[in-house]
N, C-alpha and C. Protein backbone atom coordinates (compact mmCIF):
# COMPACT_ATOMS: atom_id res chain seq x y z
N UNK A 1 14.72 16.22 -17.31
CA UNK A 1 14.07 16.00 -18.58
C UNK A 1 12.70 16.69 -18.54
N UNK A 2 12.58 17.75 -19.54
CA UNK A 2 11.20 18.26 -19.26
C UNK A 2 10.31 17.82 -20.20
N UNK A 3 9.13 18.15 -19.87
CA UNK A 3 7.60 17.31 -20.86
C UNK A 3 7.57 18.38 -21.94
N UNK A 4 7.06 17.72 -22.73
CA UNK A 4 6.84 18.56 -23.90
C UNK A 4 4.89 18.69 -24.01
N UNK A 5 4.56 19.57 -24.45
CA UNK A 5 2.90 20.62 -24.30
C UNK A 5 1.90 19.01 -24.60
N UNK A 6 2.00 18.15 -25.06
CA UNK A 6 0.93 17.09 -25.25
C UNK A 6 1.10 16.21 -23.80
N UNK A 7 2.60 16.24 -22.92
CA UNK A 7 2.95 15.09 -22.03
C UNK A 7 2.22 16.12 -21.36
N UNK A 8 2.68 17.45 -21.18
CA UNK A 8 1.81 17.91 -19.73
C UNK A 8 0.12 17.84 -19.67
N UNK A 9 -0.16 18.00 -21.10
CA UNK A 9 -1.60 18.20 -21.06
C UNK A 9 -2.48 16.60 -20.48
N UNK A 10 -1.14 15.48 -21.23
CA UNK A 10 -1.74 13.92 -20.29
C UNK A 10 -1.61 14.10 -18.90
N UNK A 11 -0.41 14.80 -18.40
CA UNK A 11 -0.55 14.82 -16.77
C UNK A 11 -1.49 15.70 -16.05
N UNK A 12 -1.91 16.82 -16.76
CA UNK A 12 -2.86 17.51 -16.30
C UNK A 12 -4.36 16.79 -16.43
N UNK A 13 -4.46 16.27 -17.19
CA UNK A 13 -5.64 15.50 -17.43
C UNK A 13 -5.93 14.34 -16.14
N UNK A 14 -4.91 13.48 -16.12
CA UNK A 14 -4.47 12.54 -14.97
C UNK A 14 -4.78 12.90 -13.74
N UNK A 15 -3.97 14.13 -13.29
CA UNK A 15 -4.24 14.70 -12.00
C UNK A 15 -5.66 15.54 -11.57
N UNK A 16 -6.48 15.70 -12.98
CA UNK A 16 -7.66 16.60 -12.88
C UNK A 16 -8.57 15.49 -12.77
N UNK A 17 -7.94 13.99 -13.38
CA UNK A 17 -9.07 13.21 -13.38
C UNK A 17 -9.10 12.77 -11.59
N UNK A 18 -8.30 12.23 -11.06
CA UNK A 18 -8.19 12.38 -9.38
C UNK A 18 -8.46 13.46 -8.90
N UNK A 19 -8.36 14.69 -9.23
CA UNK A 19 -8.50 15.40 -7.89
C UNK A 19 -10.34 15.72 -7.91
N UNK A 20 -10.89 15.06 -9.21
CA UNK A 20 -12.86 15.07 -9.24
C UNK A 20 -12.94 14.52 -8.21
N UNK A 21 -12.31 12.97 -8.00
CA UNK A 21 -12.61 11.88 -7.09
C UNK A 21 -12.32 12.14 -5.66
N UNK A 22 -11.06 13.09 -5.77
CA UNK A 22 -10.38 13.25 -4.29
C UNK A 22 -11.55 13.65 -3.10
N UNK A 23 -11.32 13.62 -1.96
CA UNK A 23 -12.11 13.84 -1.06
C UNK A 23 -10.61 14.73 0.34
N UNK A 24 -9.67 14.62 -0.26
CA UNK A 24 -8.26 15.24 0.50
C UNK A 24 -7.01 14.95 -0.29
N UNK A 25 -6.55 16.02 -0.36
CA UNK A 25 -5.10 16.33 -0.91
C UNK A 25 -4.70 16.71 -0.09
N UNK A 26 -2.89 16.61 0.12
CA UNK A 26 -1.91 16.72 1.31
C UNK A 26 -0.49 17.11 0.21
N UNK A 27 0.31 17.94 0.82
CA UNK A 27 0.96 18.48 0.19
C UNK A 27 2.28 18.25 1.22
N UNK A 28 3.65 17.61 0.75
CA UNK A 28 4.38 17.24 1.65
C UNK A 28 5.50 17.58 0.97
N UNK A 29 6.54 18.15 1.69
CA UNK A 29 8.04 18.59 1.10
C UNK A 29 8.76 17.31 0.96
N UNK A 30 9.43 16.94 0.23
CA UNK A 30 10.67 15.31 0.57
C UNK A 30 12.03 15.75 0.23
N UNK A 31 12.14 16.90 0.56
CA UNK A 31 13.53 17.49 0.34
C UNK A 31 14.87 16.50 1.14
N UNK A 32 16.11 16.28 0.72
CA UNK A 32 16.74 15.11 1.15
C UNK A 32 16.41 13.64 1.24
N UNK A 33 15.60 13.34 0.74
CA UNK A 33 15.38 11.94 0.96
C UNK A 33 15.90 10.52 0.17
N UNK A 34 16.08 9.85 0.73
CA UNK A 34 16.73 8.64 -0.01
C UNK A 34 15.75 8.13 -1.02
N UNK A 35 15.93 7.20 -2.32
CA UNK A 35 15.15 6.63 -3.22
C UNK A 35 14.46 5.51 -2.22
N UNK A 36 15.17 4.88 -1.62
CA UNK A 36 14.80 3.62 -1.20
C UNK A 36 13.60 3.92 -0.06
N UNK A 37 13.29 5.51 0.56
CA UNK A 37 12.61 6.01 1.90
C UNK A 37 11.49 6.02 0.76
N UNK A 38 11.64 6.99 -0.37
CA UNK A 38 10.18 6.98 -1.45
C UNK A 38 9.75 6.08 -1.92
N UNK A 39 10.62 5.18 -1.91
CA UNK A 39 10.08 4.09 -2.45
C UNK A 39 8.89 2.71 -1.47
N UNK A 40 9.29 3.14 -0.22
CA UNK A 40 8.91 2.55 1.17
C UNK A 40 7.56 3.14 0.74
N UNK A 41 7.30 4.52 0.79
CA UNK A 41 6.17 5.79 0.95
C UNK A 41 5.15 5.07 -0.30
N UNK A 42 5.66 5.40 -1.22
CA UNK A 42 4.95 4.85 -2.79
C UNK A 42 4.24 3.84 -2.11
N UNK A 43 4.71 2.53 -1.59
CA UNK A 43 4.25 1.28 -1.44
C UNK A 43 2.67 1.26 -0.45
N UNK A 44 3.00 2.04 0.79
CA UNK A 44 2.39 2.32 1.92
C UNK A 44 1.22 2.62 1.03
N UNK A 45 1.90 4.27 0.21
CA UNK A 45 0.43 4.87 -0.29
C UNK A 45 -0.70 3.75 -1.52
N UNK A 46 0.10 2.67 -2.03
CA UNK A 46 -0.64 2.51 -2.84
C UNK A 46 -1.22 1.17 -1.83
N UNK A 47 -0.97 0.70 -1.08
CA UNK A 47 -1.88 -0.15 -0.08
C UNK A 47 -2.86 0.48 0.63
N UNK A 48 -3.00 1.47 0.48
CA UNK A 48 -4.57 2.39 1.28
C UNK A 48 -4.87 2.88 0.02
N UNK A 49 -4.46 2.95 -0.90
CA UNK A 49 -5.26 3.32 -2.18
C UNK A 49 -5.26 4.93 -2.29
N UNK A 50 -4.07 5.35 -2.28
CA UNK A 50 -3.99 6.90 -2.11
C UNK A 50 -2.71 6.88 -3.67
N UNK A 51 -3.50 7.92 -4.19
CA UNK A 51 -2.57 8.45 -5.27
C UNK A 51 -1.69 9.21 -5.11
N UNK A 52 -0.14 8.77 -5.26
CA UNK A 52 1.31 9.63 -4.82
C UNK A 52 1.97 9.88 -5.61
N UNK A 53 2.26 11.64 -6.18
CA UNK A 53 3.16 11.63 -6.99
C UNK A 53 4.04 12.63 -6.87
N UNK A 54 5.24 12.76 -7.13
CA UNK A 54 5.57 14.18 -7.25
C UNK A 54 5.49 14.35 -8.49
N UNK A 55 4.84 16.24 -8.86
CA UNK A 55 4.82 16.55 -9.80
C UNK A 55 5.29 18.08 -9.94
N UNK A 56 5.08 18.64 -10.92
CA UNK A 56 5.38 20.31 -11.03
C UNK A 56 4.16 20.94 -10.69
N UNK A 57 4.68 22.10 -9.48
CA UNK A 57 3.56 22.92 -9.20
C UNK A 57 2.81 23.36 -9.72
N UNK A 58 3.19 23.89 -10.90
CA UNK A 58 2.57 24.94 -12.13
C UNK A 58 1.46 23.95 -12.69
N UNK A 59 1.62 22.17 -13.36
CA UNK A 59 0.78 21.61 -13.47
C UNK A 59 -0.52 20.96 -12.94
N UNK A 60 -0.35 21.21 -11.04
CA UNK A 60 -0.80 20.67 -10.44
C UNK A 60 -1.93 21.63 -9.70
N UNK A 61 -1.07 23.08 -10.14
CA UNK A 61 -2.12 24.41 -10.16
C UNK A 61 -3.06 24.50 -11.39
N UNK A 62 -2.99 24.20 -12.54
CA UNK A 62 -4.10 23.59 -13.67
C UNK A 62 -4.57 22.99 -13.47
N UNK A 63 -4.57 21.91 -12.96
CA UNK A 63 -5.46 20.81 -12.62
C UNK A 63 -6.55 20.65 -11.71
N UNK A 64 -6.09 21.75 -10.67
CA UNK A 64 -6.99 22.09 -9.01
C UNK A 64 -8.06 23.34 -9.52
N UNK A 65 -7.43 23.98 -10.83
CA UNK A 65 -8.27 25.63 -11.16
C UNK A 65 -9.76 24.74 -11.32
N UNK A 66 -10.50 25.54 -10.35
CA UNK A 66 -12.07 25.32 -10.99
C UNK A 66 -13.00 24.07 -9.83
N UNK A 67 -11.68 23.61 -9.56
CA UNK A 67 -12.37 22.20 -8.46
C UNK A 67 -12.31 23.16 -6.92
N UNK A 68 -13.09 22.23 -6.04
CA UNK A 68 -13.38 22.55 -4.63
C UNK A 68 -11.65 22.72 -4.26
N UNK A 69 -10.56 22.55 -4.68
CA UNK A 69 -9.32 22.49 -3.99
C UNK A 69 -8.46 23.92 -4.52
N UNK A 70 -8.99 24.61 -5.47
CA UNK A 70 -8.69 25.45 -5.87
C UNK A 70 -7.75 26.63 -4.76
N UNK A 71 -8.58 26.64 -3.81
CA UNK A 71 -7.41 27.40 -2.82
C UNK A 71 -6.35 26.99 -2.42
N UNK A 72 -6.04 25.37 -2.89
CA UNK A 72 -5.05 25.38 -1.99
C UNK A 72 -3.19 25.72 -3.16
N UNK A 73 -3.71 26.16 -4.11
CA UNK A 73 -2.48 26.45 -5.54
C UNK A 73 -1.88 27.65 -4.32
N UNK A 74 -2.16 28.15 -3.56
CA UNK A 74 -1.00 29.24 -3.32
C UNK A 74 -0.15 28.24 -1.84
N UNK A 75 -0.66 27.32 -1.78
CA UNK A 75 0.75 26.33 -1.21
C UNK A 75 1.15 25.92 -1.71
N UNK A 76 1.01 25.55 -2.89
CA UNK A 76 1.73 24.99 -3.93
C UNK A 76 3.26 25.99 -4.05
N UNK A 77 4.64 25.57 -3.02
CA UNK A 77 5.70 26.10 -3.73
C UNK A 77 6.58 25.11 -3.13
N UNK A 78 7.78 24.97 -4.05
CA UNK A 78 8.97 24.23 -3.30
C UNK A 78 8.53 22.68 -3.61
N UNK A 79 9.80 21.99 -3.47
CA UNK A 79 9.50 20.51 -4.31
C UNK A 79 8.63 19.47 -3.44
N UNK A 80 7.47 19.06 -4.26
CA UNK A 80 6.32 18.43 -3.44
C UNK A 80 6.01 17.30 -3.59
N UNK A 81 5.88 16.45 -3.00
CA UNK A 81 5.13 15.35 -3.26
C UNK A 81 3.36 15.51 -2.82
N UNK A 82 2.64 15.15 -3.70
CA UNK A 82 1.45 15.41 -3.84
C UNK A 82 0.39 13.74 -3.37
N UNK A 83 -0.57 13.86 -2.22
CA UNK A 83 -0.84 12.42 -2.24
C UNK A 83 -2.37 13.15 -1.90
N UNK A 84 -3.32 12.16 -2.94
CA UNK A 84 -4.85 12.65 -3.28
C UNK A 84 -5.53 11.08 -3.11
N UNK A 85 -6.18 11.65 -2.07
CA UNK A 85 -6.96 10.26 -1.63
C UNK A 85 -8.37 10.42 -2.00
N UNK A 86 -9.17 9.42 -1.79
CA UNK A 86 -11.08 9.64 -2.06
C UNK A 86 -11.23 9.15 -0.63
N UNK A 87 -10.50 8.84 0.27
CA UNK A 87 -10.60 8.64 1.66
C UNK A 87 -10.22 9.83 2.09
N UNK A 88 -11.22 10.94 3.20
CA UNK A 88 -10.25 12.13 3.62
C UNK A 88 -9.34 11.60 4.71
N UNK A 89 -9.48 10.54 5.66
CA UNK A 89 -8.14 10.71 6.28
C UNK A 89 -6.98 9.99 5.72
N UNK A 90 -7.18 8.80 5.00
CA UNK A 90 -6.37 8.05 4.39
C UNK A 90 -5.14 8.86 4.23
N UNK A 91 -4.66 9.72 3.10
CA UNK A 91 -3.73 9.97 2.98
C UNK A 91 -3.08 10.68 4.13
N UNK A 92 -3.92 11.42 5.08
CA UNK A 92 -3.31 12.35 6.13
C UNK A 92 -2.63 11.41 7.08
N UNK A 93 -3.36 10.10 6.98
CA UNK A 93 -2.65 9.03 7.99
C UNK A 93 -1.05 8.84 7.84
N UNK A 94 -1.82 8.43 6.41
CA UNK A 94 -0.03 7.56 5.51
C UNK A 94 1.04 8.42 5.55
N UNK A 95 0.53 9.89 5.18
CA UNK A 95 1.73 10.71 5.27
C UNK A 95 2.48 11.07 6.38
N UNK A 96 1.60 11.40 7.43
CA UNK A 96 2.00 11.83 8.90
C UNK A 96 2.88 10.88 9.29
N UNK A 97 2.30 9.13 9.24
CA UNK A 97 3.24 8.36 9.74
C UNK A 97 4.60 8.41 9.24
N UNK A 98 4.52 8.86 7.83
CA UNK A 98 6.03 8.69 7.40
C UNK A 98 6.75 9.85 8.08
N UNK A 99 5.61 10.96 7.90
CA UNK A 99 6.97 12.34 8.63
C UNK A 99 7.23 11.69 9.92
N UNK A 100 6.89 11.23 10.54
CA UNK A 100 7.06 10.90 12.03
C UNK A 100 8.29 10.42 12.32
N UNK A 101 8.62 9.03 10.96
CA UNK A 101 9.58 8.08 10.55
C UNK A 101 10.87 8.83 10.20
N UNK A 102 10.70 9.83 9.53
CA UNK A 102 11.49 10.12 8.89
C UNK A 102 11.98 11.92 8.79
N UNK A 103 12.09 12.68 9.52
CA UNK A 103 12.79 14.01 9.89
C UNK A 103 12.85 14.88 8.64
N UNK A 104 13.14 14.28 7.40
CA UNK A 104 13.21 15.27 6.49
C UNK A 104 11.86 14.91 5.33
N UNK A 105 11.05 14.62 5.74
CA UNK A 105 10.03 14.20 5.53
C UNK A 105 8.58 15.25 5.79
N UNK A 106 8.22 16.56 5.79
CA UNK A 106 7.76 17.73 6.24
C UNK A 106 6.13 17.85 5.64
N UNK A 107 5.60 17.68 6.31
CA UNK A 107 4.23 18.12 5.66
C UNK A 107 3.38 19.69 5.70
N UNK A 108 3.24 20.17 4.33
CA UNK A 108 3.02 21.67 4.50
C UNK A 108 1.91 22.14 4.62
N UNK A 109 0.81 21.13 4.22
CA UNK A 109 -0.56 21.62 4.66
C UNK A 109 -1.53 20.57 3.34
N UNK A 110 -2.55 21.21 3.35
CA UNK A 110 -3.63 20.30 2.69
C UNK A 110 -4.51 20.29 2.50
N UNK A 111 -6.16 20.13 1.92
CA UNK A 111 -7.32 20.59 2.40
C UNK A 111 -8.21 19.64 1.79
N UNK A 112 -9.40 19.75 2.33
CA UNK A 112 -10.68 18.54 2.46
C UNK A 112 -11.04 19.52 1.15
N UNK A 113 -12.52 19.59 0.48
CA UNK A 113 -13.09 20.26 -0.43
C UNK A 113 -13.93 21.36 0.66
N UNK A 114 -13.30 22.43 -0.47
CA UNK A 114 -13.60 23.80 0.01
C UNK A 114 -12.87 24.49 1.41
N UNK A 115 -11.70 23.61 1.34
CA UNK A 115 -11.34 24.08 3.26
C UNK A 115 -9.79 23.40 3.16
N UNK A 116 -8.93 24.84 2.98
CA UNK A 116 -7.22 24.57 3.11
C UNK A 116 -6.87 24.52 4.63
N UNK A 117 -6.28 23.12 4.98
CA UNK A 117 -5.65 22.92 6.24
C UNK A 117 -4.34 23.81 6.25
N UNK A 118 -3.31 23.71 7.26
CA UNK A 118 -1.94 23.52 8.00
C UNK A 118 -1.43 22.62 7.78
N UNK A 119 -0.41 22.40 8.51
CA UNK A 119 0.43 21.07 8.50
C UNK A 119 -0.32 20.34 10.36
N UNK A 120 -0.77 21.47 11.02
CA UNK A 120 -1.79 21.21 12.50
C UNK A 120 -2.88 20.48 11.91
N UNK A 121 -3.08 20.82 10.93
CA UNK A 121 -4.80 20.37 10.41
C UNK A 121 -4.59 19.35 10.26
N UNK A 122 -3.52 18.83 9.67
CA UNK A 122 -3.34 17.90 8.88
C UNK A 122 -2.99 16.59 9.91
N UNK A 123 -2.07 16.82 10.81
CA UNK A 123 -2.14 15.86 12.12
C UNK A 123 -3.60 15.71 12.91
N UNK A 124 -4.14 16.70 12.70
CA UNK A 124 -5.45 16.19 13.57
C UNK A 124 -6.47 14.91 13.08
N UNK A 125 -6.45 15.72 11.60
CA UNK A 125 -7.38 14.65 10.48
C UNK A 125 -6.22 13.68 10.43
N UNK A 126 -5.30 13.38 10.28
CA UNK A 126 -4.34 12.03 10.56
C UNK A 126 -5.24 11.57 11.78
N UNK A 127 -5.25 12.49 13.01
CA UNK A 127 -5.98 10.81 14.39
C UNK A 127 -6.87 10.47 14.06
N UNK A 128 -7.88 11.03 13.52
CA UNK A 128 -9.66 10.55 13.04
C UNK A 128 -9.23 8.85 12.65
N UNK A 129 -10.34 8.05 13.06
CA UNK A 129 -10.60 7.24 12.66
C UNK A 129 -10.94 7.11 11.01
N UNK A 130 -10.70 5.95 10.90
CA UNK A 130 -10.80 5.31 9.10
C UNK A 130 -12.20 5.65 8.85
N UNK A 131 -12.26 5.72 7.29
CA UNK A 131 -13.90 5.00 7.22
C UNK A 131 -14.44 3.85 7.41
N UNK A 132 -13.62 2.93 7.84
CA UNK A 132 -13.49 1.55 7.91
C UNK A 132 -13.90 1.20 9.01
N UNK A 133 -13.15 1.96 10.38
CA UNK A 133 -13.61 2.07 11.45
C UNK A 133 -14.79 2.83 12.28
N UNK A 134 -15.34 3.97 11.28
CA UNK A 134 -16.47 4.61 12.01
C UNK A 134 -17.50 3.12 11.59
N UNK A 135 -17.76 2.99 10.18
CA UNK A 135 -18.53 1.95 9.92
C UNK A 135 -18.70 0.58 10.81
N UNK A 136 -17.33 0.29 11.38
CA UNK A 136 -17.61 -0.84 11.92
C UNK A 136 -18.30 -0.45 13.66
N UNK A 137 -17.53 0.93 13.59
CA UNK A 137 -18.68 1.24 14.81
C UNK A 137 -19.68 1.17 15.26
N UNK A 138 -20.58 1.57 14.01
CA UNK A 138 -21.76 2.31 13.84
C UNK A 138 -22.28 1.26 13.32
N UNK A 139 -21.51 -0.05 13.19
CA UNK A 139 -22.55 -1.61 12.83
C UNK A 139 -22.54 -2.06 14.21
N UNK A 140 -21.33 -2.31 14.91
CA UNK A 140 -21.47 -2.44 16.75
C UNK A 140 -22.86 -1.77 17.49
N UNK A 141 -22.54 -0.67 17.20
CA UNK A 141 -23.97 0.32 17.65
C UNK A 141 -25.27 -0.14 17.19
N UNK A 142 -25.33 -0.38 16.01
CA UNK A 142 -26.59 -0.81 15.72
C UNK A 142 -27.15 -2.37 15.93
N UNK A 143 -26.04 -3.21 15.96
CA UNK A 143 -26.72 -4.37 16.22
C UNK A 143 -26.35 -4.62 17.55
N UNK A 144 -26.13 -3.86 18.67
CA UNK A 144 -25.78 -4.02 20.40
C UNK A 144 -27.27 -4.21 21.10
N UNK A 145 -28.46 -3.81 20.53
CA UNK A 145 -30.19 -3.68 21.07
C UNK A 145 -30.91 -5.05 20.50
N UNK A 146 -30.27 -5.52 19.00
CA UNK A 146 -30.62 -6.87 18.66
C UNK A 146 -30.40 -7.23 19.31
N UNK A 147 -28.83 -7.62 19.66
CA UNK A 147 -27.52 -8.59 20.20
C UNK A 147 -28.83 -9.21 21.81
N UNK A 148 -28.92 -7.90 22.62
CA UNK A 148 -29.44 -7.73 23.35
C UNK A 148 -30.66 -8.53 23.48
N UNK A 149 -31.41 -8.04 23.12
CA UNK A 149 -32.87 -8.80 22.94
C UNK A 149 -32.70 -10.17 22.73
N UNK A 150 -32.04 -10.67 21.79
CA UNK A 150 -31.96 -12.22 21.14
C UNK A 150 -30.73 -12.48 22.56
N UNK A 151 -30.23 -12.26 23.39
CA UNK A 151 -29.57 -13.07 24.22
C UNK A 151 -30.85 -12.89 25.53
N UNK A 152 -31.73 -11.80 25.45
CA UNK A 152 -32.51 -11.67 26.54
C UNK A 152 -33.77 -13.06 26.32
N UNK A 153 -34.29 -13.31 24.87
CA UNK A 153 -34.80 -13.66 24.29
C UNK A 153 -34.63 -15.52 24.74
N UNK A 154 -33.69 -15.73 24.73
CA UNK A 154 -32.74 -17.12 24.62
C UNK A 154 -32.73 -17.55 26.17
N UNK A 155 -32.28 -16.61 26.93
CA UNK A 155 -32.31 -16.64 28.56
C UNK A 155 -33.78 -17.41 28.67
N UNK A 156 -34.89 -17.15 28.49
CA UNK A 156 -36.25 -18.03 28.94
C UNK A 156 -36.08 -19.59 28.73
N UNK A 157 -35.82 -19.81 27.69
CA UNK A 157 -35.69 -21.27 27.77
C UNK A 157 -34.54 -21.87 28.33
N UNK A 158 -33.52 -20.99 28.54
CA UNK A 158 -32.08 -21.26 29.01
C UNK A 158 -32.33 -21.69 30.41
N UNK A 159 -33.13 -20.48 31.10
CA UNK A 159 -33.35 -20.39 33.05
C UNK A 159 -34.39 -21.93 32.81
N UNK A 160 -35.31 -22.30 32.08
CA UNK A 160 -36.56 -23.15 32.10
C UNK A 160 -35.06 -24.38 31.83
N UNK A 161 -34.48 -24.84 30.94
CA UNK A 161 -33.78 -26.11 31.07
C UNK A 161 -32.80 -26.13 32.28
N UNK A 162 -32.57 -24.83 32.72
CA UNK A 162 -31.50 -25.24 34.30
C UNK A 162 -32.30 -25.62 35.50
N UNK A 163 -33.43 -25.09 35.25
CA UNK A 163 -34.67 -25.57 36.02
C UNK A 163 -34.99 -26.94 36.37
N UNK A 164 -34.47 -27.36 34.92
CA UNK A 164 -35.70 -28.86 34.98
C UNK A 164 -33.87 -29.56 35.07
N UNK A 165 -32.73 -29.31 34.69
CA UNK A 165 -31.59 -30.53 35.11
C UNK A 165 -31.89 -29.88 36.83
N UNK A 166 -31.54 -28.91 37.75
CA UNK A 166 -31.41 -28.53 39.14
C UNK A 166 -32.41 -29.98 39.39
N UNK A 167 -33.93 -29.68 38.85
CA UNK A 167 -34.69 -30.81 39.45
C UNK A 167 -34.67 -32.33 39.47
N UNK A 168 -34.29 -32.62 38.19
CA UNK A 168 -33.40 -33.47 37.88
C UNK A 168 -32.30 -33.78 38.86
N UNK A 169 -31.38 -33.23 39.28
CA UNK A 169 -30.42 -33.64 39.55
C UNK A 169 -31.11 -33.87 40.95
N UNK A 170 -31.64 -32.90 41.65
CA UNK A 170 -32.41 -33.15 43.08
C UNK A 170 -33.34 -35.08 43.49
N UNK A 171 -33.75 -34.73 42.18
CA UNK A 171 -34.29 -36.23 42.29
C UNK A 171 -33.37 -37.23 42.31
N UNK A 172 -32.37 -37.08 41.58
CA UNK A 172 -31.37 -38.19 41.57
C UNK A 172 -30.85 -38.43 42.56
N UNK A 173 -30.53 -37.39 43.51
CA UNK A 173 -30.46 -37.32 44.83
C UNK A 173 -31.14 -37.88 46.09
């Protein structure tokens, strides 16, 4: 069933309005795949908050003209599923895991703004940590010199009351 010139211009609009926000697009073949495997994928992607669709190349090359992703329309060939995250590894995660899962499942490449990956690129930025996880790092890191101090801090009166039960207990003795 094809769109008629007002449906594409809503999907072009749609996909132009995500790919402002995007921070990584991933471009994945699903050639052979069962409804019930996309339908698994859909679910995954919309629990990390990654936008998944398949769409037509030709529309999805309008939509990228003019934005930081603009280079990546000459991968654009062959039937795609398209997943545009505002997390850059997010989607590279979600997708990779599924190719992993699933053999006919192929990822063709992808790119951050201003910079077209591989399908190599694309597994690497899959291992990176979340944003979720550098952050919680980098709160570990910063409060490890508090943490520090306030247990160094606490130790004085701590050693001074083992002091006075030791003596205590000596006397009882």
């Amino acid at each position: 069933m094809s769109l008629n010139l007002e449906e594409k211009k809503a999907v072009v609009a749609e996909v132009s309005e995500q790919v402002s926000k995007a921070q990584s697009i991933i471009l994945a073949e699903y050639r052979g795949l069962q409804v019930g495997e996309i339908t698994k994928l859909r679910a995954e992607a919309r629990k990390s908050g990654i936008y998944l669709r398949v769409l037509k190349n030709t529309l999805v090359r309008r939509a990228v003209d003019g934005t930081p992703f603009s280079a990546l329309a000459s991968e654009m060939v062959g039937p795609l599923v398209f997943g545009i995250s505002t997390d850059p590894v997010a989607a590279a995660k979600v997708l990779n895991d599924f190719a992993k899962a699933n053999d006919k499942f192929v990822i063709k490449g992808g790119a951050l703004p201003n910079q077209v990956m591989d399908a190599k690129g694309i597994q690497a930025l899959a291992t990176l940590p979340s944003r979720e996880e550098l952050l919680s790092k980098l709160l570990g890191t910063m409060q490890a010199p508090i943490a520090k101090f306030v247990r160094t801090l606490n130790e004085v009166p701590s050693g001074f009351v083992r002091g006075l039960a030791a003596v205590r207990d000596q006397k009882a003795a």
